[in-house]
C-alpha atoms as a PDB file:
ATOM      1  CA  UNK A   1      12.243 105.054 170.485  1.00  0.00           C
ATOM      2  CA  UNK A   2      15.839 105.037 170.192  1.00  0.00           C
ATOM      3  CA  UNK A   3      17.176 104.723 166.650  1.00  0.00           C
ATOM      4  CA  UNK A   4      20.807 102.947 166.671  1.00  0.00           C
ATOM      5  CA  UNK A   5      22.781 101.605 163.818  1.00  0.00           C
ATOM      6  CA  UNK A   6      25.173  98.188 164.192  1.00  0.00           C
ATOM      7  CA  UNK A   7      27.903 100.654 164.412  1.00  0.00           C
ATOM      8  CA  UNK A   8      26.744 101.920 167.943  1.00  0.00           C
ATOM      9  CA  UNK A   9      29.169  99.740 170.213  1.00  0.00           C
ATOM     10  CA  UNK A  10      27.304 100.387 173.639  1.00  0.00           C
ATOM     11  CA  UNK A  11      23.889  98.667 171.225  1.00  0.00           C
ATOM     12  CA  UNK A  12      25.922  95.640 170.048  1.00  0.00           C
ATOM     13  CA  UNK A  13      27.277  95.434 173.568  1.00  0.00           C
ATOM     14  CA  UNK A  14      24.095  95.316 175.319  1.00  0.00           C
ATOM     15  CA  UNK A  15      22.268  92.294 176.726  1.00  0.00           C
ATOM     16  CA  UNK A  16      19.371  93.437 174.077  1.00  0.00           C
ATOM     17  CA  UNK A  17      21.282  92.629 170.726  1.00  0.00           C
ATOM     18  CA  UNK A  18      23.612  89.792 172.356  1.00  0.00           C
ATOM     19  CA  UNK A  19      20.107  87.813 172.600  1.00  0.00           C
ATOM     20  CA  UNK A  20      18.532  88.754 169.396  1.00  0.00           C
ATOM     21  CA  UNK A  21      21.521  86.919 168.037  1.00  0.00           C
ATOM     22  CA  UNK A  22      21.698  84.187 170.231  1.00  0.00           C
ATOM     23  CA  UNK A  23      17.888  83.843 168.815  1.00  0.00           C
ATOM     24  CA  UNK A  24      18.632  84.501 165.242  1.00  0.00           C
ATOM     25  CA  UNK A  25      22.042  82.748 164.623  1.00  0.00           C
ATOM     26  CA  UNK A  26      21.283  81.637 160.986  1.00  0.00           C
ATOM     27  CA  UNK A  27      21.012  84.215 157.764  1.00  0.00           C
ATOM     28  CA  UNK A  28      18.439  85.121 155.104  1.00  0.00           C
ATOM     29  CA  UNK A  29      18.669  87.123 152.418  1.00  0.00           C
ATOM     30  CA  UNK A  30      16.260  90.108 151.114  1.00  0.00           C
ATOM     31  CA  UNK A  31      16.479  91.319 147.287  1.00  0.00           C
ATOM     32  CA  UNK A  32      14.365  94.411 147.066  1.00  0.00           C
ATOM     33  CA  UNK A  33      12.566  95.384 143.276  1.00  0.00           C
ATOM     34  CA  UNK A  34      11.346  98.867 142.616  1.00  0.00           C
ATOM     35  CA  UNK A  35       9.605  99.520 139.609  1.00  0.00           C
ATOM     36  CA  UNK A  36       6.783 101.801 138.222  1.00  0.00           C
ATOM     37  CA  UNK A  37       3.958 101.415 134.957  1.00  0.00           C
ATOM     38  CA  UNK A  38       3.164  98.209 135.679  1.00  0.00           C
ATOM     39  CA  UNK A  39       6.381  96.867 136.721  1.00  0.00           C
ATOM     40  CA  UNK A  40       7.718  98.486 132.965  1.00  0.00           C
ATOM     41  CA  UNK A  41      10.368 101.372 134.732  1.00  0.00           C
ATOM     42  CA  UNK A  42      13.025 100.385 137.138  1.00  0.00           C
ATOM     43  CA  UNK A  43      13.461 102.882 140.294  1.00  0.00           C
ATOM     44  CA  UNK A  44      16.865 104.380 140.388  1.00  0.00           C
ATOM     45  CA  UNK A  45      18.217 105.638 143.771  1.00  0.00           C
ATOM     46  CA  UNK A  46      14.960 104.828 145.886  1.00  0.00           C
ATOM     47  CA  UNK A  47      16.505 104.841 149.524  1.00  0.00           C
ATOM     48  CA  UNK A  48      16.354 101.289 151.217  1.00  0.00           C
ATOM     49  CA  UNK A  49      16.453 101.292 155.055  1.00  0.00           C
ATOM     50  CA  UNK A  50      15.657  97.744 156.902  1.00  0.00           C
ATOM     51  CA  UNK A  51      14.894  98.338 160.480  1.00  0.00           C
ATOM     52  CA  UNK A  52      14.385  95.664 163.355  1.00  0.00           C
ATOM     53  CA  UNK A  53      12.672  96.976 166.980  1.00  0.00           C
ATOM     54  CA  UNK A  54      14.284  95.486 169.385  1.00  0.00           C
ATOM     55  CA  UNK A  55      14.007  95.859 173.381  1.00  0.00           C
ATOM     56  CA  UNK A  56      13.022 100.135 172.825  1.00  0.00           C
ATOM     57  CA  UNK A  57      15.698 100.785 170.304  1.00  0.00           C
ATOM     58  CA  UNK A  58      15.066 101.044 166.336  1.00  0.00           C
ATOM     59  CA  UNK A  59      17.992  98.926 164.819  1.00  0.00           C
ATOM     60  CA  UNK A  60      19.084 100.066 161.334  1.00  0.00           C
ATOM     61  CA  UNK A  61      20.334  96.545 160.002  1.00  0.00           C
ATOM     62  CA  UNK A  62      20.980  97.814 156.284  1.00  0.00           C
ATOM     63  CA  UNK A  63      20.790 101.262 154.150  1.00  0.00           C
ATOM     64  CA  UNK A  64      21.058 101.599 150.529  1.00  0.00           C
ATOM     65  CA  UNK A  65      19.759 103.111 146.713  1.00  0.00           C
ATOM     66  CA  UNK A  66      18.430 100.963 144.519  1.00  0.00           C
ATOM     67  CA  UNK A  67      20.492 100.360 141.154  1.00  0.00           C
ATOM     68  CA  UNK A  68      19.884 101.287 137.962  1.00  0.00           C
ATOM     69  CA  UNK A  69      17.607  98.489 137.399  1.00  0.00           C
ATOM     70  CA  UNK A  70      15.973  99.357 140.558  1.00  0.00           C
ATOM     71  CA  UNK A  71      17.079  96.312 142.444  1.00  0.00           C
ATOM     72  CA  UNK A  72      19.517  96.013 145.737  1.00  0.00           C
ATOM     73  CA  UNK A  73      20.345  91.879 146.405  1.00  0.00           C
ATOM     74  CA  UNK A  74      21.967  89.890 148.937  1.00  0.00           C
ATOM     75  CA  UNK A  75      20.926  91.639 151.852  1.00  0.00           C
ATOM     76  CA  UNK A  76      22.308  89.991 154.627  1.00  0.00           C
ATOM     77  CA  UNK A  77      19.949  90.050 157.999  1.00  0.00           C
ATOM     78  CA  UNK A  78      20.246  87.526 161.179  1.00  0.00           C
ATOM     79  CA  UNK A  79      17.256  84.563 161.125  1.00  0.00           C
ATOM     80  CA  UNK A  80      16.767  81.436 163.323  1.00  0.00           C
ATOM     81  CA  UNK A  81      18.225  78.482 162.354  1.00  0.00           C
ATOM     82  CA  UNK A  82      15.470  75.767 161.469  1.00  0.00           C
ATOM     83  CA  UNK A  83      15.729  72.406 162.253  1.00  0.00           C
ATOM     84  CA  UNK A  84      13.863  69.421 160.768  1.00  0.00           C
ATOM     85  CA  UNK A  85      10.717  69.963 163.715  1.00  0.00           C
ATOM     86  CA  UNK A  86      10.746  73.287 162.328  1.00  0.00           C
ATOM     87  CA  UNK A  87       9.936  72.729 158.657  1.00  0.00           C
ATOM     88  CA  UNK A  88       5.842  72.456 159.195  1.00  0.00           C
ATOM     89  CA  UNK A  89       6.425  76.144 160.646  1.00  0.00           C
ATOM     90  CA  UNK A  90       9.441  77.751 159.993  1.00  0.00           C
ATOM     91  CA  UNK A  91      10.789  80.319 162.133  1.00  0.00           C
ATOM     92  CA  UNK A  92      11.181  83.556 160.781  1.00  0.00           C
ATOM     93  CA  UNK A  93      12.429  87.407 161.787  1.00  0.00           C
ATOM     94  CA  UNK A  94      10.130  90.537 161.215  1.00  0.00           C
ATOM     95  CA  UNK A  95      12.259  93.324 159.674  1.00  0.00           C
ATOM     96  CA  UNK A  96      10.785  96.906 158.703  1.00  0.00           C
ATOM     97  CA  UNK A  97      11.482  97.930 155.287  1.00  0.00           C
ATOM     98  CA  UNK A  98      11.055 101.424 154.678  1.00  0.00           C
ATOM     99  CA  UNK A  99      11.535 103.026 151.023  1.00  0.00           C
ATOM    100  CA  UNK A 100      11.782 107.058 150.480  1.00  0.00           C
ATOM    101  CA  UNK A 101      11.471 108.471 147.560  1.00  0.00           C
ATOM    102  CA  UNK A 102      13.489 112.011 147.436  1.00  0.00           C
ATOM    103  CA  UNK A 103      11.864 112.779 143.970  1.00  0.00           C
ATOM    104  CA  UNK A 104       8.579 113.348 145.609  1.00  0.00           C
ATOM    105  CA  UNK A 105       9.231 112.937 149.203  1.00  0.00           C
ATOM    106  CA  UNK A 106       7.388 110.007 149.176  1.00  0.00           C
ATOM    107  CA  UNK A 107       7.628 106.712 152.133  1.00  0.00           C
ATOM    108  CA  UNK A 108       6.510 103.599 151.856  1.00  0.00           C
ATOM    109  CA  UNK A 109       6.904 100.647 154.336  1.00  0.00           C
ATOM    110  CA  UNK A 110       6.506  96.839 154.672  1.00  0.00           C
ATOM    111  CA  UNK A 111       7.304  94.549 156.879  1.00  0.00           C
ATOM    112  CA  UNK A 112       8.880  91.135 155.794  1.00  0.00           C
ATOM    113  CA  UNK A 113       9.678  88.085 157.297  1.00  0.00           C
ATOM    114  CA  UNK A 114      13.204  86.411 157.337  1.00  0.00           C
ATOM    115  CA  UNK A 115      13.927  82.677 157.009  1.00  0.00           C
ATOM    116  CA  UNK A 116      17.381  81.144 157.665  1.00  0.00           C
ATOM    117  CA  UNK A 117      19.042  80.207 153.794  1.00  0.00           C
ATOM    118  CA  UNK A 118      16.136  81.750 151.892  1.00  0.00           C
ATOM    119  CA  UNK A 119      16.090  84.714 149.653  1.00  0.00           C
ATOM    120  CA  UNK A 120      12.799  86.596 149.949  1.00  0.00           C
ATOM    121  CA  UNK A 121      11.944  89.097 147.468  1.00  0.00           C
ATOM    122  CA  UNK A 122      10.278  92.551 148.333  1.00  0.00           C
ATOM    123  CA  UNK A 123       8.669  94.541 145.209  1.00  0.00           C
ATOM    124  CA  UNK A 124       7.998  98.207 145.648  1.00  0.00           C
ATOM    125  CA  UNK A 125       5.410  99.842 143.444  1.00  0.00           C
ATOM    126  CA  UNK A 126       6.209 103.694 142.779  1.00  0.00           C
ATOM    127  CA  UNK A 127       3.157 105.519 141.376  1.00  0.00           C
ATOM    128  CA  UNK A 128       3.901 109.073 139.994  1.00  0.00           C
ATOM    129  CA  UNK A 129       2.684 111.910 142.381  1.00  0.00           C
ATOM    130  CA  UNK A 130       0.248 113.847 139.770  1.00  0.00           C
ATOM    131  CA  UNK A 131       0.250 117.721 140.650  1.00  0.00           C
ATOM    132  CA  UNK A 132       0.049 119.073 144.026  1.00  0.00           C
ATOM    133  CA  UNK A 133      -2.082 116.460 145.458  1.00  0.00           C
END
């Protein structure tokens, strides 16, 4: 799988990405929370990537660290628009969130759904790695 990020002109060019965003015209937020002990210890600089698969390539939509209160907000991704017929079930995008910890060389990854004007909130548990295990 090809890994691409929005700054690859030939990507955004292609007939690939031109209909994801015919299909996802609207936008929905993400606010990422890392924490550890019980939600008690913000995660400073955990690395944030949020990845979409789309048509054989791996599209890196947003990288980041989280801050010192181990948050990152207003992450801006593509979503359908919902209409009224839509409300029952909304329409949504799958994106790939995938965390690293450098501390302990550590990955962790979810996948979250998207709506169009909604904020969805992703919290990432960090337990300590305890020895060489």
């Amino acid at each position: 799988m090809n890994n691409v990020s929005l700054n690859d002109e030939e990507f955004i060019n292609s007939t690939a990405y031109q209909e994801f965003m015919n299909n996802n015209k609207g936008t929905g937020y993400l606010r990422i929370r890392a924490y550890a002990a019980n939600q008690a210890v913000p995660i400073t600089g955990l690395k944030i990537l949020v990845n979409k698969k789309i048509d054989g390539y791996n599209v890196n939509f947003f990288e980041g660290y989280t801050n010192e209160s181990g948050v990152i907000e207003n992450i801006s991704l593509p979503a359908p628009r919902n209409n009224n017929d839509d409300l029952v079930i909304p329409k949504s995008t799958s994106y790939e969130i995938v965390a690293t910890n450098n501390m302990n060389n550590t990955s962790l990854a979810f996948i979250v759904n998207v709506y169009d004007n909604l904020y969805v909130i992703q919290n990432i548990s960090i337990v300590p790695k305890m020895g060489d295990d």
